[in-house]
Protein backbone atom coordinates (compact mmCIF):
# COMPACT_ATOMS: atom_id res chain seq x y z
CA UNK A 1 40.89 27.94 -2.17
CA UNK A 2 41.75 30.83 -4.27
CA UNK A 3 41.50 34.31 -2.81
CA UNK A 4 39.09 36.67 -4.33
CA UNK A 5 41.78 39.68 -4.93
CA UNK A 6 44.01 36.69 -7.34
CA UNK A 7 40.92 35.53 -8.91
CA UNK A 8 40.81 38.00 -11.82
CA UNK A 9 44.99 37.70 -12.38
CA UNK A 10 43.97 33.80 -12.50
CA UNK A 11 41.64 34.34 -14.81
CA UNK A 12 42.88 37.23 -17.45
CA UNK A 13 45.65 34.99 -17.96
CA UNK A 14 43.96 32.42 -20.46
CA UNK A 15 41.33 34.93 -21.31
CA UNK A 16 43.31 37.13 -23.92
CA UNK A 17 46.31 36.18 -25.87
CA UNK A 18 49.75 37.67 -25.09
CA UNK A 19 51.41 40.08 -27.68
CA UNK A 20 53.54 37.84 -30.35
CA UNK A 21 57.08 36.94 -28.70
CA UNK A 22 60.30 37.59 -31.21
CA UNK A 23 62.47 34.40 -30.94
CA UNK A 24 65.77 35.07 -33.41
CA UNK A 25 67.81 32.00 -34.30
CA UNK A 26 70.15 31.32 -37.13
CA UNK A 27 69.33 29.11 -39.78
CA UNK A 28 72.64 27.31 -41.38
CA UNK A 29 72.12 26.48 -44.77
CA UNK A 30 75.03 23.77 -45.16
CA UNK A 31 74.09 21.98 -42.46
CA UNK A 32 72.40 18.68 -43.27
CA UNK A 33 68.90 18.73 -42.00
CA UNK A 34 68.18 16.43 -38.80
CA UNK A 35 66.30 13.19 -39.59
CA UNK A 36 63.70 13.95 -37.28
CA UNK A 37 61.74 17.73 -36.67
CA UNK A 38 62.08 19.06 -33.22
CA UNK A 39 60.51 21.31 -30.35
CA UNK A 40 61.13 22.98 -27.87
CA UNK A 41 59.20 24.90 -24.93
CA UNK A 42 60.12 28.04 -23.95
CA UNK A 43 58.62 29.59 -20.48
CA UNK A 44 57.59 33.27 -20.74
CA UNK A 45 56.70 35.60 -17.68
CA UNK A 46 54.20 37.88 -19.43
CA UNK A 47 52.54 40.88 -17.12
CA UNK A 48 49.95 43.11 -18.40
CA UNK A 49 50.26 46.22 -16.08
CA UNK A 50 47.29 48.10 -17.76
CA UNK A 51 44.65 44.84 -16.67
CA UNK A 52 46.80 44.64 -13.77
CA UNK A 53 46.01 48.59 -12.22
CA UNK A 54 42.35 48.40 -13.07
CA UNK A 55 41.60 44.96 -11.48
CA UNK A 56 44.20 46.43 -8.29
CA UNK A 57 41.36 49.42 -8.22
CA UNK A 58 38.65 47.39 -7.97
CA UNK A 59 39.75 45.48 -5.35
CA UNK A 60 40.98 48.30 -3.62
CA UNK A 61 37.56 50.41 -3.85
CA UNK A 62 36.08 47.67 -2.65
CA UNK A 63 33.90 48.44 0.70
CA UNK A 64 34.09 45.77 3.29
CA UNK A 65 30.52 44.98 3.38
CA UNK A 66 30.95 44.21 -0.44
CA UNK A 67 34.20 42.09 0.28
CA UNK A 68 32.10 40.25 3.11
CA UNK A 69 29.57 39.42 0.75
CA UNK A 70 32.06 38.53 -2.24
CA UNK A 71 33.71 35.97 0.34
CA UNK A 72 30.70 34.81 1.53
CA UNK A 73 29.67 33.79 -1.85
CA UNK A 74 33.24 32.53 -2.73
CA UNK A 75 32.55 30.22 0.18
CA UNK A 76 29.13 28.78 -0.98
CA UNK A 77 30.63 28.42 -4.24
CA UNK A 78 33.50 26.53 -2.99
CA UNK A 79 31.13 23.93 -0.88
CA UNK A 80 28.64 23.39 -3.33
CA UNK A 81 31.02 22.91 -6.68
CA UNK A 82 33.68 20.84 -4.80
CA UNK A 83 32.54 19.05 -1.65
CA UNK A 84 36.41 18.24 -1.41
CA UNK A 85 37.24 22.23 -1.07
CA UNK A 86 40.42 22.78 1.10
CA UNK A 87 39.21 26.35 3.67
């Protein structure tokens, strides 16, 4: 199960697309090409601290009868979308 306050970070991270990345690399022109194209992944550790401070003030705002209720629901969600829902 997921906890409500990580929900939104969970979330906002496939919701909006990260800012262009710069990779520089050197292209040699006398090299002879190689006989077959290739990839590579490259991990990046993005943070967007402006999404990050208003979600934070939400949660923190939060009354407890409202995170009751928000865990409460969490909770039905959890056993009626996925019977198989670890608590």
């Amino acid at each position: 199960m997921i906890p409500f306050n990580l929900l939104p970070e969970l979330a906002n991270r496939y919701l909006a697309s990260p800012n262009p990345v710069v990779i520089y690399y050197t292209v040699n022109p006398t090299a002879p090409p190689p006989e077959r194209p290739a990839a590579w992944d490259i991990e990046l550790k993005l943070e967007d601290i402006a999404l990050k401070s208003k979600m934070q003030s939400v949660t923190l705002n939060s009354s407890r009868d409202t995170i009751r209720e928000l865990t409460k629901l969490d909770d039905e969600v959890c056993s009626g979308a996925m019977p198989s829902c670890i608590l």
